[in-house]
PDB file of N, CA and C in Angstrom:
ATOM      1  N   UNK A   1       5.822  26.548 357.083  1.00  0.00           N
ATOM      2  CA  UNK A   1       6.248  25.568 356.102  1.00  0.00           C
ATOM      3  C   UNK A   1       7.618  25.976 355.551  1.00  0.00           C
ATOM      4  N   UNK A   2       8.053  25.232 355.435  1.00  0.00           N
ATOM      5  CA  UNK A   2       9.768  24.982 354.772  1.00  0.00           C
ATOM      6  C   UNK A   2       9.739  25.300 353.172  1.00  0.00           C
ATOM      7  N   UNK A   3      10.766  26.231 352.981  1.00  0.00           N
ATOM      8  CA  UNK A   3      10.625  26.827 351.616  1.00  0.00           C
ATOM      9  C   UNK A   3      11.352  25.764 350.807  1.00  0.00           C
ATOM     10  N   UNK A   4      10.604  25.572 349.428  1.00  0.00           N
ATOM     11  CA  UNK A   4      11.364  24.546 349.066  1.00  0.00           C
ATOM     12  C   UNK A   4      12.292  24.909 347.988  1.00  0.00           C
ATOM     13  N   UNK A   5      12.669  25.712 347.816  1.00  0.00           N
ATOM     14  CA  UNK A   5      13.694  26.144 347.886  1.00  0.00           C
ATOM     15  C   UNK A   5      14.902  25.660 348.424  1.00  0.00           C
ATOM     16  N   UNK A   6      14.889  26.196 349.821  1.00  0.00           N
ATOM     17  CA  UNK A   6      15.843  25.425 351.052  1.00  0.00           C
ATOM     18  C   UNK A   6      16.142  24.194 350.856  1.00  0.00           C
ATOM     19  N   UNK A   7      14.969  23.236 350.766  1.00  0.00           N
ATOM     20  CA  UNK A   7      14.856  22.169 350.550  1.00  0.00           C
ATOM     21  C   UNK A   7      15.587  21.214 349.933  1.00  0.00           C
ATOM     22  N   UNK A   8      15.118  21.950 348.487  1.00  0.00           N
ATOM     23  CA  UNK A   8      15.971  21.668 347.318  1.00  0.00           C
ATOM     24  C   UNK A   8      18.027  21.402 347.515  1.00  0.00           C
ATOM     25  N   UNK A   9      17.831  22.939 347.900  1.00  0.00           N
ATOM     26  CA  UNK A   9      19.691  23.182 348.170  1.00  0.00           C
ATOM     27  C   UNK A   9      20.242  22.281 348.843  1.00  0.00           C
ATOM     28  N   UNK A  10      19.376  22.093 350.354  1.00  0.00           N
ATOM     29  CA  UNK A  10      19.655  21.090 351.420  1.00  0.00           C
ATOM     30  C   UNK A  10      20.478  19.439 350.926  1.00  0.00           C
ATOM     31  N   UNK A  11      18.775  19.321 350.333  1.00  0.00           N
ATOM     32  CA  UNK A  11      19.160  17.887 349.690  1.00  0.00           C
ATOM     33  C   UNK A  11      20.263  17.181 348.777  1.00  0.00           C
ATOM     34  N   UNK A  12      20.598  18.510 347.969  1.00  0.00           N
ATOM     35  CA  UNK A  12      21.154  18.139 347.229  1.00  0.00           C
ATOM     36  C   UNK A  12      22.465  18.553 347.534  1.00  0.00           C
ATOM     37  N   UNK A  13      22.859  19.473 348.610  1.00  0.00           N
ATOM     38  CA  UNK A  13      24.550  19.665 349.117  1.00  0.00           C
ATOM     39  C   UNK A  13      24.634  18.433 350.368  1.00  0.00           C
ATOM     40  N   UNK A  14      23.926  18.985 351.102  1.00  0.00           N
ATOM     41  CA  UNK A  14      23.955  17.482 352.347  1.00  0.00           C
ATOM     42  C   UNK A  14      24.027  16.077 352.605  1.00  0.00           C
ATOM     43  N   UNK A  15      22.743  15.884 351.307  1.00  0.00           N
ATOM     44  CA  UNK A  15      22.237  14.638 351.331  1.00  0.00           C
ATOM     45  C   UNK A  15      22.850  13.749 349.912  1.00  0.00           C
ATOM     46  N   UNK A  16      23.377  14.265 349.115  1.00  0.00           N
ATOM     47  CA  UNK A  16      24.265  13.874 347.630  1.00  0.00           C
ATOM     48  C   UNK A  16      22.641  13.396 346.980  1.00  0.00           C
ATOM     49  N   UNK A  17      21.784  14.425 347.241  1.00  0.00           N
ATOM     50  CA  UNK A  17      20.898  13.625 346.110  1.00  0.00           C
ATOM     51  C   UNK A  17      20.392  14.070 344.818  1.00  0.00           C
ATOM     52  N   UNK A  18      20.359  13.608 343.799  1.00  0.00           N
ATOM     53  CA  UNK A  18      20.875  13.684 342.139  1.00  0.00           C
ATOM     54  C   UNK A  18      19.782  14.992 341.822  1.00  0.00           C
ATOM     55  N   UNK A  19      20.549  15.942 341.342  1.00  0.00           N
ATOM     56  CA  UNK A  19      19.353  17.209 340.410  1.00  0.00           C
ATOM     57  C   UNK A  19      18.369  16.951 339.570  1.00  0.00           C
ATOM     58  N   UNK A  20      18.604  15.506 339.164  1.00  0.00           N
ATOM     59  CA  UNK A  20      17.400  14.827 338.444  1.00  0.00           C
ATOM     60  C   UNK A  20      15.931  14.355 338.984  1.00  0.00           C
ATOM     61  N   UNK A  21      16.870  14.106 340.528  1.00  0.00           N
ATOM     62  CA  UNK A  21      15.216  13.565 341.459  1.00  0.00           C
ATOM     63  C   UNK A  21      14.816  14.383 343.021  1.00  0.00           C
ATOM     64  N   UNK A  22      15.538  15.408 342.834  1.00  0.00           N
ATOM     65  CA  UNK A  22      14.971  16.563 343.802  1.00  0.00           C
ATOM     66  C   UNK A  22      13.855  17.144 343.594  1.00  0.00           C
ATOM     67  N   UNK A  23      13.526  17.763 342.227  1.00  0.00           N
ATOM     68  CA  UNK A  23      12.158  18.119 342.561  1.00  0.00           C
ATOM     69  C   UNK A  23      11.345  17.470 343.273  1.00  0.00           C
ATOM     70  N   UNK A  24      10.728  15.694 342.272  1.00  0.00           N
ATOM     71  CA  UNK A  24       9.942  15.571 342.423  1.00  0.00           C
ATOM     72  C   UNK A  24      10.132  14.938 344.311  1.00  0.00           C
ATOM     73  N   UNK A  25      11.385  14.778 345.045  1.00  0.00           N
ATOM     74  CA  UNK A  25      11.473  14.037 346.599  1.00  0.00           C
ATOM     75  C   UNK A  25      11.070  15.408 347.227  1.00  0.00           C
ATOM     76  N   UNK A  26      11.235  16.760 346.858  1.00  0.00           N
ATOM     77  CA  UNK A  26      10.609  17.653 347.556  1.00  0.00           C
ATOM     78  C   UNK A  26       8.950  18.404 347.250  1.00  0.00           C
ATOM     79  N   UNK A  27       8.761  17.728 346.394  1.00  0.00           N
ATOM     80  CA  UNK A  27       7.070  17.645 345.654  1.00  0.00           C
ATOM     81  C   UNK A  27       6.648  16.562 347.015  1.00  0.00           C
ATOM     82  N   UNK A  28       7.281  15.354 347.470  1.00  0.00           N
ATOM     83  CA  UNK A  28       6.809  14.145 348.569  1.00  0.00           C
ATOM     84  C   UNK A  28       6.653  15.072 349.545  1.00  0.00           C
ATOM     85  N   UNK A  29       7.753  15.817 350.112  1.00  0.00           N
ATOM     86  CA  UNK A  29       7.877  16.655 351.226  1.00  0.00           C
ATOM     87  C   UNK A  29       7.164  17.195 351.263  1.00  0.00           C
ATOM     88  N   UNK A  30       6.602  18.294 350.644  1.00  0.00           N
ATOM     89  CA  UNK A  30       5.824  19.131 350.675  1.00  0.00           C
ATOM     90  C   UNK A  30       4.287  18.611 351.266  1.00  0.00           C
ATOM     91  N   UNK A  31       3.925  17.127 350.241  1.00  0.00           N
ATOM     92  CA  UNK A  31       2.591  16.502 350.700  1.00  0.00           C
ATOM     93  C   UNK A  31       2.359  15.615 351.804  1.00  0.00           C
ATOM     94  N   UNK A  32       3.518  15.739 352.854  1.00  0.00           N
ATOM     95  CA  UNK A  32       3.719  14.899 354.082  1.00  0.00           C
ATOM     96  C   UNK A  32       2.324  15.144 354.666  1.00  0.00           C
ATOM     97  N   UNK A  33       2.113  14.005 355.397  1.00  0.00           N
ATOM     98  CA  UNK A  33       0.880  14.079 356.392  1.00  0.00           C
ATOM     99  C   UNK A  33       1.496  14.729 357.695  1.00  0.00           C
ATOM    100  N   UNK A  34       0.418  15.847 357.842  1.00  0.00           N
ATOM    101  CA  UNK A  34       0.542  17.025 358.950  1.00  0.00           C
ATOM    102  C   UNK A  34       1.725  16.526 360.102  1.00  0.00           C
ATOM    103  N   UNK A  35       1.608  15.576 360.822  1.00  0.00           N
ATOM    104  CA  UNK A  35       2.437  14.978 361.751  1.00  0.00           C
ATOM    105  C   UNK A  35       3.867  14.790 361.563  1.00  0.00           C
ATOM    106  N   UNK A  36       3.916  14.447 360.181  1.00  0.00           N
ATOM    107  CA  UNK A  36       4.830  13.540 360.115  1.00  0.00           C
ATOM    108  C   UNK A  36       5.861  15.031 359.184  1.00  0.00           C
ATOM    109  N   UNK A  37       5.115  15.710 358.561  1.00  0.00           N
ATOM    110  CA  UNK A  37       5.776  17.111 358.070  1.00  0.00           C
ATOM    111  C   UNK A  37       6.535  17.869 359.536  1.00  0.00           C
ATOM    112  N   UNK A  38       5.740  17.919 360.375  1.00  0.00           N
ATOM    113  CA  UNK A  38       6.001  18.977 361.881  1.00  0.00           C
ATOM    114  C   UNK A  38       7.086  18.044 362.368  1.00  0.00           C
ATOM    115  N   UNK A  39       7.483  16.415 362.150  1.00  0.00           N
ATOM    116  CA  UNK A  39       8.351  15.993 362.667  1.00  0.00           C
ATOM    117  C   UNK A  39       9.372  15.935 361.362  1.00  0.00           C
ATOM    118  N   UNK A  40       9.350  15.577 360.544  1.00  0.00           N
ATOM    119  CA  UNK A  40      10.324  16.405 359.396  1.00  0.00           C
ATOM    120  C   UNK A  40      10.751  17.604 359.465  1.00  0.00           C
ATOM    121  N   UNK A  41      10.212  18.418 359.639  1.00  0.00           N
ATOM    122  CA  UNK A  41      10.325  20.276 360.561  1.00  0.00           C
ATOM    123  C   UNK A  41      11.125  20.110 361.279  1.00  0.00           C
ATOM    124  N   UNK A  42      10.816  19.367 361.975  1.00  0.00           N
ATOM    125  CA  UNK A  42      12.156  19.493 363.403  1.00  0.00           C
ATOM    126  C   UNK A  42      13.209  18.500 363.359  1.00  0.00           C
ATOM    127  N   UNK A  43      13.028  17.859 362.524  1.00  0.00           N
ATOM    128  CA  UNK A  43      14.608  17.514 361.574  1.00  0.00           C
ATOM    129  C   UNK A  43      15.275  18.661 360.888  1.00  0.00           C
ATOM    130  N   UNK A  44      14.992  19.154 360.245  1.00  0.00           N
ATOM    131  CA  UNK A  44      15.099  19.775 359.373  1.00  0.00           C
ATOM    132  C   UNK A  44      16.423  20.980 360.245  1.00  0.00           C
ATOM    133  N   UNK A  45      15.378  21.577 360.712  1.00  0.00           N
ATOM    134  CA  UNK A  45      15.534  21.999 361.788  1.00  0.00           C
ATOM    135  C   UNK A  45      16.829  22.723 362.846  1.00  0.00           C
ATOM    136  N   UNK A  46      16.540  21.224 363.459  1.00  0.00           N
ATOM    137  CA  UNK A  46      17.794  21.166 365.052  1.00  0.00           C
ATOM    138  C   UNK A  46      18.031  19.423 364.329  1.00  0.00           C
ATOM    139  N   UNK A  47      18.148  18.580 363.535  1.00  0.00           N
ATOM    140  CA  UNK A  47      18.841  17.827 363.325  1.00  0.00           C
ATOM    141  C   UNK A  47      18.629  16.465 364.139  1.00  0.00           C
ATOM    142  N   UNK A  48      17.265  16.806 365.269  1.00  0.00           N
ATOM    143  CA  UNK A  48      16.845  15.951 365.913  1.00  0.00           C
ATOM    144  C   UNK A  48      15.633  15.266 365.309  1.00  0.00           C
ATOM    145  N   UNK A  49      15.890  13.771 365.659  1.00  0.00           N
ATOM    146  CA  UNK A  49      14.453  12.788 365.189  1.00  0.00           C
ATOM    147  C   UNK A  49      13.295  12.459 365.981  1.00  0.00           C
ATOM    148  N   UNK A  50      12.245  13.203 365.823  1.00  0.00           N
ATOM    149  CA  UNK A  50      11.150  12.491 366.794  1.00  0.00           C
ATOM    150  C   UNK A  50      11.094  11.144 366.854  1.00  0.00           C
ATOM    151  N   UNK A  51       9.949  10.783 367.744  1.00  0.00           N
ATOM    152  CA  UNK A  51       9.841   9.140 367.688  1.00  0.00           C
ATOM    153  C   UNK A  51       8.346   8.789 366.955  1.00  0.00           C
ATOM    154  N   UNK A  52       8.267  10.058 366.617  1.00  0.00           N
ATOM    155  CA  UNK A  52       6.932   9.646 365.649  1.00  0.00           C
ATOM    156  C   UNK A  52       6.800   8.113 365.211  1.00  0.00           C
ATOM    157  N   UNK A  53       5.578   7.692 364.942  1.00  0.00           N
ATOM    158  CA  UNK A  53       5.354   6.431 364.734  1.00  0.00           C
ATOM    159  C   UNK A  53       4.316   6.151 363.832  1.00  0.00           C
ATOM    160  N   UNK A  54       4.273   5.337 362.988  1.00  0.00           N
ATOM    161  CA  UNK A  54       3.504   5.082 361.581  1.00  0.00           C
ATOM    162  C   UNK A  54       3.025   2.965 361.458  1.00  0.00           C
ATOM    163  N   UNK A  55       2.023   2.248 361.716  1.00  0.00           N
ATOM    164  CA  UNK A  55       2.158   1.199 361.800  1.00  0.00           C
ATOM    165  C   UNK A  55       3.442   0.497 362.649  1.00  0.00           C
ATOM    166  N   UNK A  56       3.572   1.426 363.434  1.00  0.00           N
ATOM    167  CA  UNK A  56       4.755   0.523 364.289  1.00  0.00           C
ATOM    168  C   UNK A  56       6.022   0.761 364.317  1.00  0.00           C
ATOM    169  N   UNK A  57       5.940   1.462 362.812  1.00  0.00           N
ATOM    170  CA  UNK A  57       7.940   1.727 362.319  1.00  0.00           C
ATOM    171  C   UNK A  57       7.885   3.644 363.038  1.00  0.00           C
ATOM    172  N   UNK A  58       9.165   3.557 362.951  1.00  0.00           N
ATOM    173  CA  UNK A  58       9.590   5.042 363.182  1.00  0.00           C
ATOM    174  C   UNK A  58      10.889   5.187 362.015  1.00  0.00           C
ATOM    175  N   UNK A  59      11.385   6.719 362.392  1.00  0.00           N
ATOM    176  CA  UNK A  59      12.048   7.117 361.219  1.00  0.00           C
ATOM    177  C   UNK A  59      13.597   6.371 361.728  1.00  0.00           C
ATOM    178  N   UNK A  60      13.736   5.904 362.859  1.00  0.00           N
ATOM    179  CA  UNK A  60      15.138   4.636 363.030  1.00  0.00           C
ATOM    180  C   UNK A  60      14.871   3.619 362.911  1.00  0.00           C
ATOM    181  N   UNK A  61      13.265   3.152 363.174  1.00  0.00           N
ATOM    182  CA  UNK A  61      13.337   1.230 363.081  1.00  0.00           C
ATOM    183  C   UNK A  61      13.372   1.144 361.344  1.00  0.00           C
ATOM    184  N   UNK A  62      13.228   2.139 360.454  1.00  0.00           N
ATOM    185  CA  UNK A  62      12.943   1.774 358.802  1.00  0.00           C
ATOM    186  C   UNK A  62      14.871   2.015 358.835  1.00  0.00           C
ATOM    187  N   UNK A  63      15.624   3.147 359.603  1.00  0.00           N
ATOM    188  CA  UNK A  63      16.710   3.247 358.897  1.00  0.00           C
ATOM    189  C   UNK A  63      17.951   2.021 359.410  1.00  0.00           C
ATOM    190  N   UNK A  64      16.984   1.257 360.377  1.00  0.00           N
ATOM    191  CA  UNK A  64      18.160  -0.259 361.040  1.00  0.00           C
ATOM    192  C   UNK A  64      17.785  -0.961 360.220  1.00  0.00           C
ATOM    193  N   UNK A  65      16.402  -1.092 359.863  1.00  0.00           N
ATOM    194  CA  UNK A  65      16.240  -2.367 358.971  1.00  0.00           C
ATOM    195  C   UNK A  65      16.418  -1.958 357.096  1.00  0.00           C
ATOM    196  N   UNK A  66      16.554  -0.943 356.867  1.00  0.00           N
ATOM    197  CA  UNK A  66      16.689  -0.518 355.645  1.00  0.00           C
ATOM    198  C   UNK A  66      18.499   0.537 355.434  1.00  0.00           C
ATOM    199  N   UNK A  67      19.231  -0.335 356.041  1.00  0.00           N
ATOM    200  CA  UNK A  67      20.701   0.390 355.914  1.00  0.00           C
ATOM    201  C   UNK A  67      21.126   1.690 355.097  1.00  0.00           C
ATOM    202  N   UNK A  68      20.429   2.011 353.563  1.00  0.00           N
ATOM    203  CA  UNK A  68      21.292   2.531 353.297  1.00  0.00           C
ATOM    204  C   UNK A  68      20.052   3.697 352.988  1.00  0.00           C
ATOM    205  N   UNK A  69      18.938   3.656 353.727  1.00  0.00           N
ATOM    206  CA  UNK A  69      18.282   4.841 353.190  1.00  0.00           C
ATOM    207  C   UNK A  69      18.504   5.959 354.840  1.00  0.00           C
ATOM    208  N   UNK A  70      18.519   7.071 354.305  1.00  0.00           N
ATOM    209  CA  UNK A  70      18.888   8.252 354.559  1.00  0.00           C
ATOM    210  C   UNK A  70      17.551   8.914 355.207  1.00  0.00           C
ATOM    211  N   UNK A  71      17.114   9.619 356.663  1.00  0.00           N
ATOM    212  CA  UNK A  71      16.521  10.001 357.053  1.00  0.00           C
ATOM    213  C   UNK A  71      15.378  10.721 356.415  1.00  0.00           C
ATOM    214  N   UNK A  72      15.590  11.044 355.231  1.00  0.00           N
ATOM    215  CA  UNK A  72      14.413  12.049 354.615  1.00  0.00           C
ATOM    216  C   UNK A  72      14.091  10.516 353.784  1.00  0.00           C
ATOM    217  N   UNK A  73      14.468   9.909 353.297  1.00  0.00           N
ATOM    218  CA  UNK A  73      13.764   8.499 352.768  1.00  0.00           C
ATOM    219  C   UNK A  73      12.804   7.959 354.168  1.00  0.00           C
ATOM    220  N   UNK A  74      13.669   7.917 355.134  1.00  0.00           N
ATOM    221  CA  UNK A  74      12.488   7.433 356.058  1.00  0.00           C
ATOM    222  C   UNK A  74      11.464   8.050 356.436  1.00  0.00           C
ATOM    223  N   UNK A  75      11.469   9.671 356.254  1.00  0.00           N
ATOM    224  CA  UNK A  75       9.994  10.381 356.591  1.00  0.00           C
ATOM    225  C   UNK A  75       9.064   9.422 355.718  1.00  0.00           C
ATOM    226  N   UNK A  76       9.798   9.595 354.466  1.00  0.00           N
ATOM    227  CA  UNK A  76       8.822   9.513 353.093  1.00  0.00           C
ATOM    228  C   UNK A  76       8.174   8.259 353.127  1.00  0.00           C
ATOM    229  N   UNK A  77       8.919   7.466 353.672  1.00  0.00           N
ATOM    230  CA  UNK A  77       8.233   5.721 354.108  1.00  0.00           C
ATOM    231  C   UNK A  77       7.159   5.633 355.024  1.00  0.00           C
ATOM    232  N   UNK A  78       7.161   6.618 356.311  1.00  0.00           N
ATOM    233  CA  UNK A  78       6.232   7.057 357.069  1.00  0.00           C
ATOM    234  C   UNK A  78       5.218   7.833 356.937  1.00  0.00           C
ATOM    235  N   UNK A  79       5.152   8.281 355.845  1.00  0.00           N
ATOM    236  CA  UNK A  79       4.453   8.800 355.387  1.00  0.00           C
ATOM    237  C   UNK A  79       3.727   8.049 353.880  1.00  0.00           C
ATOM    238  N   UNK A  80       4.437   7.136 353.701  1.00  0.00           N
ATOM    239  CA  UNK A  80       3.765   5.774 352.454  1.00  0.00           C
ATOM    240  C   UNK A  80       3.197   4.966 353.247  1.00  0.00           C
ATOM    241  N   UNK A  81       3.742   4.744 354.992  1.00  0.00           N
ATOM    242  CA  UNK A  81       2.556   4.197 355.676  1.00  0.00           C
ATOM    243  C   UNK A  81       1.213   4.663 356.034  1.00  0.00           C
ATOM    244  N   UNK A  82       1.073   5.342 356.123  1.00  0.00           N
ATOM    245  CA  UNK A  82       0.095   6.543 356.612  1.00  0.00           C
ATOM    246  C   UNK A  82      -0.977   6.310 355.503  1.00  0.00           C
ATOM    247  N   UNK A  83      -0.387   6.188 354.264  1.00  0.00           N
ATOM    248  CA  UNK A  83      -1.169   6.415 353.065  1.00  0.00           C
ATOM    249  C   UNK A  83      -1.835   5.018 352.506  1.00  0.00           C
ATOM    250  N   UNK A  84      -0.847   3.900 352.452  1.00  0.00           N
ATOM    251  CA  UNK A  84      -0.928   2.936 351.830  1.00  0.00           C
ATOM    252  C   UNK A  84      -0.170   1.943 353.174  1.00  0.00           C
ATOM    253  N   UNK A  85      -0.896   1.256 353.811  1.00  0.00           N
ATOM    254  CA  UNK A  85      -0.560   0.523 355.408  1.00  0.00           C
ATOM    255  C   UNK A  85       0.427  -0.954 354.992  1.00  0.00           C
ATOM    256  N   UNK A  86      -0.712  -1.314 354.164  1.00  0.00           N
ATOM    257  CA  UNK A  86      -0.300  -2.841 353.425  1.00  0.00           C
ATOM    258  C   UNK A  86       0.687  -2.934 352.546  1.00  0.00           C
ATOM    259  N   UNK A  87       0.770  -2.232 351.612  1.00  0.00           N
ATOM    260  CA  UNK A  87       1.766  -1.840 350.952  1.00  0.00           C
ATOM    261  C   UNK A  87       3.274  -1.374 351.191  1.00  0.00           C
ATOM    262  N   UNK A  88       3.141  -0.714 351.946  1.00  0.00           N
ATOM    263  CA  UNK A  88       4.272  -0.173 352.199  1.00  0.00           C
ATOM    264  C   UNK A  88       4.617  -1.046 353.627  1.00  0.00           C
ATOM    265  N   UNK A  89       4.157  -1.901 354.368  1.00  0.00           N
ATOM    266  CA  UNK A  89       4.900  -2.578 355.190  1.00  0.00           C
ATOM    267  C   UNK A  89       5.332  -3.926 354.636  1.00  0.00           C
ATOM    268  N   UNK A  90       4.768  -4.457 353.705  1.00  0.00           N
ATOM    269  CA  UNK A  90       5.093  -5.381 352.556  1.00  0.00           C
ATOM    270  C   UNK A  90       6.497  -4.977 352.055  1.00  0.00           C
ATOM    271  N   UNK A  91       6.498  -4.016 351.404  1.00  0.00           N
ATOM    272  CA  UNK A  91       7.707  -3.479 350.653  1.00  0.00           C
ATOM    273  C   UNK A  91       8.530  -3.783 351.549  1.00  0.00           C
ATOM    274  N   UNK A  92       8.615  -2.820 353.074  1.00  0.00           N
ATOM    275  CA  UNK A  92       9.681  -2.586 354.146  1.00  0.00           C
ATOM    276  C   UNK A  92      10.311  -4.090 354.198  1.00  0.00           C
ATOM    277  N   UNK A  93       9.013  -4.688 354.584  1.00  0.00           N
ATOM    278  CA  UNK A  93       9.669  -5.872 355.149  1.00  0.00           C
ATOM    279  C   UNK A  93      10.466  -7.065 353.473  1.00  0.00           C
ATOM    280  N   UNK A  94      10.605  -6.291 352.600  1.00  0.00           N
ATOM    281  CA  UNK A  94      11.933  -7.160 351.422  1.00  0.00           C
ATOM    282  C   UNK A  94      13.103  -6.686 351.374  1.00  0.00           C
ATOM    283  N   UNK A  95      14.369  -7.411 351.051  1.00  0.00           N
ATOM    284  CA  UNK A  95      15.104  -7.062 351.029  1.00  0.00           C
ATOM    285  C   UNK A  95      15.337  -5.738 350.683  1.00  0.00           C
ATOM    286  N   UNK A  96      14.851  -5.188 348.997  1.00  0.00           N
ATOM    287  CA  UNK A  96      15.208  -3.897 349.002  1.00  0.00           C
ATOM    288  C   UNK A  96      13.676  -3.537 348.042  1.00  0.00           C
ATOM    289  N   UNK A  97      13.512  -2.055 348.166  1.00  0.00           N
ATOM    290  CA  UNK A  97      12.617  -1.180 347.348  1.00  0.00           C
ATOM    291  C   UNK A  97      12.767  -1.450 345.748  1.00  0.00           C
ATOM    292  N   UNK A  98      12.069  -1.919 345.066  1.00  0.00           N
ATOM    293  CA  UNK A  98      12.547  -1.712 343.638  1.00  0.00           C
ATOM    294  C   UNK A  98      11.939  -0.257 343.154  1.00  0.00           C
ATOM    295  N   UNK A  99      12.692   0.608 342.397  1.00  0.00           N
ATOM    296  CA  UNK A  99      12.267   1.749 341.578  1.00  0.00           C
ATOM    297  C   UNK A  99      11.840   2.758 342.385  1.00  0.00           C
ATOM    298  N   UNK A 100      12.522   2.746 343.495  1.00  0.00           N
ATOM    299  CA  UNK A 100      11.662   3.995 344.664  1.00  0.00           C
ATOM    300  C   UNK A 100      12.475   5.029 344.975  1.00  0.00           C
ATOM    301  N   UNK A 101      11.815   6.258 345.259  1.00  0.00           N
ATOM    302  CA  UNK A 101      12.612   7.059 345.618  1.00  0.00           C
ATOM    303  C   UNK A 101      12.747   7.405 346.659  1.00  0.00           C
ATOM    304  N   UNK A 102      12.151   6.302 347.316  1.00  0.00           N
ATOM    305  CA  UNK A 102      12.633   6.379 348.914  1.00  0.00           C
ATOM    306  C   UNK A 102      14.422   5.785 348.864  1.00  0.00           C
ATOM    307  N   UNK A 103      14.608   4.687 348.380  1.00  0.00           N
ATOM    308  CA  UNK A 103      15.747   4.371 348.119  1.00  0.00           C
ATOM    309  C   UNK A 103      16.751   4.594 347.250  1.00  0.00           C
ATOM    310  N   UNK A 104      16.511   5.525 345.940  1.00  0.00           N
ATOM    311  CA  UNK A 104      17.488   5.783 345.014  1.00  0.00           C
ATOM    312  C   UNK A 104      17.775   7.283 345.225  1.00  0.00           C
ATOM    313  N   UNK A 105      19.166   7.659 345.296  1.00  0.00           N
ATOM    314  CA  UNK A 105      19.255   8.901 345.098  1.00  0.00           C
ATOM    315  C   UNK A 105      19.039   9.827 346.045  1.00  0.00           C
ATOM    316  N   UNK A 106      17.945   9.075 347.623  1.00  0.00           N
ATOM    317  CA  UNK A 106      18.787  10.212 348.791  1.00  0.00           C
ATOM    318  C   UNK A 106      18.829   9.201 350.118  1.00  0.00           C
ATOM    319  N   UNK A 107      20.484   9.429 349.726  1.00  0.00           N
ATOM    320  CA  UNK A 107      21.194   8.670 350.458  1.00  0.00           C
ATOM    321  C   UNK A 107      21.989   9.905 351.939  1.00  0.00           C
ATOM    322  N   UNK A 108      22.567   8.892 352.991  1.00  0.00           N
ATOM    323  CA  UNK A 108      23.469   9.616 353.699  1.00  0.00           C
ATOM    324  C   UNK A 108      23.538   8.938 355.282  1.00  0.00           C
TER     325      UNK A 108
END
């Protein structure tokens, strides 16, 4: 497992995302479903994206149809599928996320 620590630093030099909402986006990380963590891992990583798959989406079909969210937003969506099916393909499919932290704050 990925120290979050690392995590933390990562996100917030790499990814421009705000010291205000890192903890709790690496509190998400941490509770990834097994699969979808080991393919976050190997992002993390070597910088490469599995094709993991969640109701259909993967971590590129959420980032074509959702422009401005940033690869670790798309684990986290794949992993809101996993959890909540209806919900979170509802959301995907509107224009934008209201109040989420899939979409505010980690961008790239």
């Amino acid at each position: 497992m990925l120290d979050s620590k690392i995590i933390r630093e990562r996100l917030i030099s790499d990814l421009d995302c705000k010291e205000s909402q890192v903890d709790g986006i690496v509190e998400k990380i941490q509770k990834l479903a097994p699969e979808i963590y080991t393919a976050f891992e190997e992002w993390f990583n070597t910088g490469k994206v599995s094709d993991i798959a969640v109701e259909g989406f993967t971590v590129e079909s959420i980032r074509t149809k959702k422009k401005q969210m940033n690869v670790v937003g798309a684990f986290l969506a794949l992993d809101w599928l996993k959890r909540e099916p209806q919900k979170a393909k509802f959301a995907l499919n509107q224009q934008e996320f209201q109040n989420s932290a899939v979409s505010r704050g980690v961008r790239k």
